[in-house]
N, C-alpha and C. Protein backbone atom coordinates (compact mmCIF):
# COMPACT_ATOMS: atom_id res chain seq x y z
N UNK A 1 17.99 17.75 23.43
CA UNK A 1 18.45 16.63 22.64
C UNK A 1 17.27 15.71 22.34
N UNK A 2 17.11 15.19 21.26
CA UNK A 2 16.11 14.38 20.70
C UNK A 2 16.19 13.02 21.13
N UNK A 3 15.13 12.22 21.00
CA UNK A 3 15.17 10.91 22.16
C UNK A 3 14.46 9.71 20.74
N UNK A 4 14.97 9.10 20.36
CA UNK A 4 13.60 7.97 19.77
C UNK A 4 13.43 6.97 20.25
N UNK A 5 12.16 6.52 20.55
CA UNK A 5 11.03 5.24 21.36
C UNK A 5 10.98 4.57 20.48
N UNK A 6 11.06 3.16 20.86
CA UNK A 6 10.42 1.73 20.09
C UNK A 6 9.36 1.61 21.09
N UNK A 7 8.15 1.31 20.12
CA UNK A 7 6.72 1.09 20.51
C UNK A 7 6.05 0.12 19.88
N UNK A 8 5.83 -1.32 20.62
CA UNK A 8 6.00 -2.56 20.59
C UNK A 8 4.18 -3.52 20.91
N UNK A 9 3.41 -3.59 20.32
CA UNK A 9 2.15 -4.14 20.95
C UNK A 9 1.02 -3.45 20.39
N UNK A 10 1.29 -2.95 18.91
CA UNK A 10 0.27 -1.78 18.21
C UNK A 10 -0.63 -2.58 17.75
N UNK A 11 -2.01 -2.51 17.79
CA UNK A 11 -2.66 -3.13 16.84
C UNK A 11 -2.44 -2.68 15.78
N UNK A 12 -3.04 -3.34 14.97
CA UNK A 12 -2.32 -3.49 13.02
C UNK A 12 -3.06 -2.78 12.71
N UNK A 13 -4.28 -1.48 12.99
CA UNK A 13 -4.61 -1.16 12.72
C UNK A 13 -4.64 0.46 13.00
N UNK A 14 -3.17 0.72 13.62
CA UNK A 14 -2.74 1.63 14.02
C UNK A 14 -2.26 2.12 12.70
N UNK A 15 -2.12 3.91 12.99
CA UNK A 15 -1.67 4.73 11.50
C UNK A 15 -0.37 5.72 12.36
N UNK A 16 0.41 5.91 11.07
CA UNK A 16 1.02 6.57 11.45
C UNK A 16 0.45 8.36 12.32
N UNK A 17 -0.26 8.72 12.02
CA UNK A 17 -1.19 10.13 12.64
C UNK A 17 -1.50 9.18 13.74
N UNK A 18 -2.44 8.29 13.85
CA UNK A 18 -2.84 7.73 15.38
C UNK A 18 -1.53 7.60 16.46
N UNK A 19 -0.76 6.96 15.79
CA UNK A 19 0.62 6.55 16.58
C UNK A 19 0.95 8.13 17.12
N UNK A 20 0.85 9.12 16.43
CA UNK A 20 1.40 10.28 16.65
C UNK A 20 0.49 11.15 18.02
N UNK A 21 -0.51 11.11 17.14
CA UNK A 21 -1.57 11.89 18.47
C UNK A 21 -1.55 10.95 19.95
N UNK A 22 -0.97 9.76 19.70
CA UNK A 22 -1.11 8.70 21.48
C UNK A 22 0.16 9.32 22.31
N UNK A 23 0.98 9.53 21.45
CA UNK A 23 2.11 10.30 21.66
C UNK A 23 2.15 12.07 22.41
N UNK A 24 1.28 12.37 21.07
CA UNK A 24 1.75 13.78 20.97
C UNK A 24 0.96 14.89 22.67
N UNK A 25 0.38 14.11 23.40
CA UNK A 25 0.10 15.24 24.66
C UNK A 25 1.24 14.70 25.79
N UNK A 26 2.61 14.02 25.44
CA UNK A 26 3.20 14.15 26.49
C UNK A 26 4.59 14.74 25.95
N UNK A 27 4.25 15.71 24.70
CA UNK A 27 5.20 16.32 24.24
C UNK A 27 5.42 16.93 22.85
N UNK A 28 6.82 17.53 22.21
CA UNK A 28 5.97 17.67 20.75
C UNK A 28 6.97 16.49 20.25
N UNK A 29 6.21 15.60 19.23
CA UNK A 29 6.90 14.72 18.43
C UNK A 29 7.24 14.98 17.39
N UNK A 30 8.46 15.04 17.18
CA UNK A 30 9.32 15.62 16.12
C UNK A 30 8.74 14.52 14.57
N UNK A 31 8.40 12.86 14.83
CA UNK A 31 8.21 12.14 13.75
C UNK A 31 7.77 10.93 14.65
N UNK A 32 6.75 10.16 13.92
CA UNK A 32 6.05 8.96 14.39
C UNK A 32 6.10 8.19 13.17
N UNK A 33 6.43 6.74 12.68
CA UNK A 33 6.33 5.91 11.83
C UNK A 33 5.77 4.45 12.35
N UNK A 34 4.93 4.02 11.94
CA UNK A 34 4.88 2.66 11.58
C UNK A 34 5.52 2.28 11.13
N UNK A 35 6.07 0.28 11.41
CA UNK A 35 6.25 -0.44 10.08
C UNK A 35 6.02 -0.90 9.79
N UNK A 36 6.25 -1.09 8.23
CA UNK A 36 4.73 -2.28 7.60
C UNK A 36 5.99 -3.17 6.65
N UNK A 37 4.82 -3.71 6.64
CA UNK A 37 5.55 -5.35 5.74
C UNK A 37 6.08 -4.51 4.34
N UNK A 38 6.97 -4.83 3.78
CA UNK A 38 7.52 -4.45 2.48
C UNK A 38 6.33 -4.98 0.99
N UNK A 39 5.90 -6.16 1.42
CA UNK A 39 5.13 -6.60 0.10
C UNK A 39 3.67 -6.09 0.49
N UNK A 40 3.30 -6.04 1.47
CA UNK A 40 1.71 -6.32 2.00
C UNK A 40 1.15 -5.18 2.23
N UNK A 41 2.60 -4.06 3.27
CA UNK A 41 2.04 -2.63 3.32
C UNK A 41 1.43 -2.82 4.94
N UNK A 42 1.02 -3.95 5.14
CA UNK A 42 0.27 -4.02 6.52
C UNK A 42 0.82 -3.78 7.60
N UNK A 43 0.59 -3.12 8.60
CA UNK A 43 1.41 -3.09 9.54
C UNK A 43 1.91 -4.03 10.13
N UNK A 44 3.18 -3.68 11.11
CA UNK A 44 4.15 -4.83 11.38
C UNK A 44 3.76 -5.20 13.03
N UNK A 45 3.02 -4.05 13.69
CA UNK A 45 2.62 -3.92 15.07
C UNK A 45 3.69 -3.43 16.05
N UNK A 46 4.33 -2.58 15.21
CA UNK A 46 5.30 -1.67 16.02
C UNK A 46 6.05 -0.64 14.91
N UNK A 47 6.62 0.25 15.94
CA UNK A 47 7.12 1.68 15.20
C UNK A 47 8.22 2.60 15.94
N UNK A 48 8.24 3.74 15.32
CA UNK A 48 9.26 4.66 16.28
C UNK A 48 8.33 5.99 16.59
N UNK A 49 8.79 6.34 17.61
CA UNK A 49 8.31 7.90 17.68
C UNK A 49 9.42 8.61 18.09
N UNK A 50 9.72 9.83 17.56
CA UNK A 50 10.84 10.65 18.08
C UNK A 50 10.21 11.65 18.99
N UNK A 51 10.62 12.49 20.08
CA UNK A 51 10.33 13.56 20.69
C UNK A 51 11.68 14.35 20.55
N UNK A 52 11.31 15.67 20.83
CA UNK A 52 12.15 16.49 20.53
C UNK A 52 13.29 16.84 22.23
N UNK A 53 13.00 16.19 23.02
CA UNK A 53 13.41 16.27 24.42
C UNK A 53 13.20 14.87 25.09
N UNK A 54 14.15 14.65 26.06
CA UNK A 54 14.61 13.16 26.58
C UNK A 54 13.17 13.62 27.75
N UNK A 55 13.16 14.76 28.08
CA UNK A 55 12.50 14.20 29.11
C UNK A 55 10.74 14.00 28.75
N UNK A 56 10.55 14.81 27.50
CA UNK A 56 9.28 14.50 27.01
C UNK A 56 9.48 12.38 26.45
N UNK A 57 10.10 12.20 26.09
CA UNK A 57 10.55 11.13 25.73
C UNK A 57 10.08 10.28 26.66
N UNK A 58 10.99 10.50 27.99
CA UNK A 58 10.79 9.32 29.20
C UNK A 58 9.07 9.61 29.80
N UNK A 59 8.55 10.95 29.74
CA UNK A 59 7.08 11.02 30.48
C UNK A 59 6.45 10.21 29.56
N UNK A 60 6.95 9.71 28.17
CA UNK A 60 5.57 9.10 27.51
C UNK A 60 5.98 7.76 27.82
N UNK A 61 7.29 7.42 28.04
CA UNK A 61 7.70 5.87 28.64
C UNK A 61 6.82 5.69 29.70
N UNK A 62 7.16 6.70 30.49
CA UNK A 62 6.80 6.07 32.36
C UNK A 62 5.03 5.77 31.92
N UNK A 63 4.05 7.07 31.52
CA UNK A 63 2.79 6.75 30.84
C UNK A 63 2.03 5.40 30.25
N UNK A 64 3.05 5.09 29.12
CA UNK A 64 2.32 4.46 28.03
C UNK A 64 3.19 2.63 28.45
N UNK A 65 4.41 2.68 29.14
CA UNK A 65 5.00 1.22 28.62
C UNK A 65 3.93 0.55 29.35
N UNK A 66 3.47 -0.69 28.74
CA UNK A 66 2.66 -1.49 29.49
C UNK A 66 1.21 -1.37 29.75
N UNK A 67 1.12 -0.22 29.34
CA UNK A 67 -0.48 0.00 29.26
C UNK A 67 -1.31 -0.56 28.04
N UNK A 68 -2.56 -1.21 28.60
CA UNK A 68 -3.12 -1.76 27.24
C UNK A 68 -3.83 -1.02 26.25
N UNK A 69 -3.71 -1.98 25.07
CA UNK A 69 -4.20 -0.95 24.22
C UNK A 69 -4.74 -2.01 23.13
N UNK A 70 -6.10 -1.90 23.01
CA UNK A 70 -7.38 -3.00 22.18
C UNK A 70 -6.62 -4.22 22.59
N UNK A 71 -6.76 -4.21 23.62
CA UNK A 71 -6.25 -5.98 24.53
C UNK A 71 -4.94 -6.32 24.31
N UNK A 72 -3.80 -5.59 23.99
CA UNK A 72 -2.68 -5.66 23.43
C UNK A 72 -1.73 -4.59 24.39
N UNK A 73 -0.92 -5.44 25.32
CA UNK A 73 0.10 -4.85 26.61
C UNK A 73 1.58 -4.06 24.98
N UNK A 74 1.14 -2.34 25.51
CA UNK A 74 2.21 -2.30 24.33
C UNK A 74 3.76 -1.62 25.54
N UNK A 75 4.35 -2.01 24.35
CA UNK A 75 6.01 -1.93 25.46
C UNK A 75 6.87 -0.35 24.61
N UNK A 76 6.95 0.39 25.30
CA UNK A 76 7.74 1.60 24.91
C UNK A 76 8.81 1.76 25.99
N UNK A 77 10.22 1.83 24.95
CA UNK A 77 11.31 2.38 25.60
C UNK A 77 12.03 3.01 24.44
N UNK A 78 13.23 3.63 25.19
CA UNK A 78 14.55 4.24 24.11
C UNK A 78 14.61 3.25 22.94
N UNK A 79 15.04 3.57 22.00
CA UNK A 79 15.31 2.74 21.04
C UNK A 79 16.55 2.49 20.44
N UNK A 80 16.99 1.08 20.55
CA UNK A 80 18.52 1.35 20.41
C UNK A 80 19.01 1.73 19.12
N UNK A 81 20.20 1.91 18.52
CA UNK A 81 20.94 2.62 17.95
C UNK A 81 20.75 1.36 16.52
N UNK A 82 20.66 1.50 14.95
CA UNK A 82 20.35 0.78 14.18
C UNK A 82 21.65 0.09 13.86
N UNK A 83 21.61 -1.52 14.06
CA UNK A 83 22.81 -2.05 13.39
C UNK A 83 23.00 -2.06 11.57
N UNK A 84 24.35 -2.22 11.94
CA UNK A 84 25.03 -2.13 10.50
C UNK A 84 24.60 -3.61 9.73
N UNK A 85 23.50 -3.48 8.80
CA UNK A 85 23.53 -4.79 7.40
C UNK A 85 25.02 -5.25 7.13
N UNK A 86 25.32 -6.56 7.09
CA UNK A 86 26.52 -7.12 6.42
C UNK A 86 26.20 -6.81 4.98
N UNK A 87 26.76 -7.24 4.20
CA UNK A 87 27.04 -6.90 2.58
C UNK A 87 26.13 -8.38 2.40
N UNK A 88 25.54 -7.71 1.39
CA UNK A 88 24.36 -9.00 0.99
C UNK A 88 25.20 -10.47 0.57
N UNK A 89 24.76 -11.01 1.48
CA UNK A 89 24.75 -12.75 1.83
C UNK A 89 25.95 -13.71 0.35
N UNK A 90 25.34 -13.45 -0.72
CA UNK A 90 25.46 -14.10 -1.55
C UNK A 90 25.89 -13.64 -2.59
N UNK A 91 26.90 -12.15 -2.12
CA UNK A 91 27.83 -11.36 -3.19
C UNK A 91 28.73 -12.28 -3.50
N UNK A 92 29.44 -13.39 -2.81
CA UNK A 92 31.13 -13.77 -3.02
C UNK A 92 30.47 -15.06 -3.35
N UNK A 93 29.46 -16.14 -4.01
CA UNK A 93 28.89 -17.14 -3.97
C UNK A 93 29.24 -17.31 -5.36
N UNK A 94 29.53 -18.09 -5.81
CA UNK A 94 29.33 -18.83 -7.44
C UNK A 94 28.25 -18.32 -7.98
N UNK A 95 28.60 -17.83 -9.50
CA UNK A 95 27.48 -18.09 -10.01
C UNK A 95 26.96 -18.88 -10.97
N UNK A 96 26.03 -19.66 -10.91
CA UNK A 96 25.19 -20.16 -11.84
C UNK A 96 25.36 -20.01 -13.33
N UNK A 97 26.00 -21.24 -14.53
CA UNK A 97 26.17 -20.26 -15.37
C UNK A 97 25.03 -21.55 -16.46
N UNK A 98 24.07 -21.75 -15.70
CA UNK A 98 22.53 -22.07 -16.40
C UNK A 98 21.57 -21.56 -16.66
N UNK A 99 22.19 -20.42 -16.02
CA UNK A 99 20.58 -19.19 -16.58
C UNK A 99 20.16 -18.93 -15.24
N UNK A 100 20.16 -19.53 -14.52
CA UNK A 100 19.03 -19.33 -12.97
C UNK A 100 20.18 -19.22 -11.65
N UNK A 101 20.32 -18.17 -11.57
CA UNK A 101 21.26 -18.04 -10.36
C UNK A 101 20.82 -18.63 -9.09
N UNK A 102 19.83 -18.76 -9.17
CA UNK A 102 19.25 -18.73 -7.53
C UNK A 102 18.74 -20.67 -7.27
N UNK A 103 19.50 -21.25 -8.63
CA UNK A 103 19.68 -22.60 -8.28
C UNK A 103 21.01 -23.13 -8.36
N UNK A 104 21.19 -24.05 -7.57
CA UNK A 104 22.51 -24.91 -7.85
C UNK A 104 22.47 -26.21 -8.51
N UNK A 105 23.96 -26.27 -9.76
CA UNK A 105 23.56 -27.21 -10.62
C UNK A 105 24.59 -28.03 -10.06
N UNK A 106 23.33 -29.34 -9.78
CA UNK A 106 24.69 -30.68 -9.48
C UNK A 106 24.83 -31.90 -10.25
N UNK A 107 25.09 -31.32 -11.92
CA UNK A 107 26.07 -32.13 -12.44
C UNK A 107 26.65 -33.00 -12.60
């Protein structure tokens, strides 16, 4: 059964292949991602790694949580399960009928 890690304390100058190979001798990793900022692209200083086995999974926990890395204590565990987005914020909101939705006219 497949396991995915949150890995927490990356320098920003970590790549997705680097993230993978820090990983990849305590098992085979099925997928390693960074995340990066949506506008900037830059990294966010954390990511996921999947392994293909819980227990390759936990040897890279017990290994890597807490160990430093370019002066930076990084934190790896299970990663919990992704919550559900509500329906965007400002579907049921008035709209604006001045041209500019994203102001309110007070009239």
């Amino acid at each position: 059964m497949a396991i995915k890690l949150f890995v927490a304390g990356l320098p920003y100058t970590t790549t997705d292949d680097g993230l993978r190979a820090m990983f990849a001798e305590y098992g085979n990793v099925t997928s390693a991602q960074i995340v990066t900022d949506r506008d900037t692209r830059q990294s966010k200083g954390f990511g996921f790694v999947e392994f293909a086995t819980d227990s390759e999974g936990n040897a890279a926990i017990a290994a890597l949580d807490k160990k430093d890395m370019d002066g930076r204590p990084l934190t790896v565990n299970v990663a919990r399960p992704r919550e559900e987005r509500s329906v965007h914020l400002f579907q049921n909101r008035p709209k604006n009928t001045m041209g500019n939705s994203s102001r309110r006219s007070y009239r």
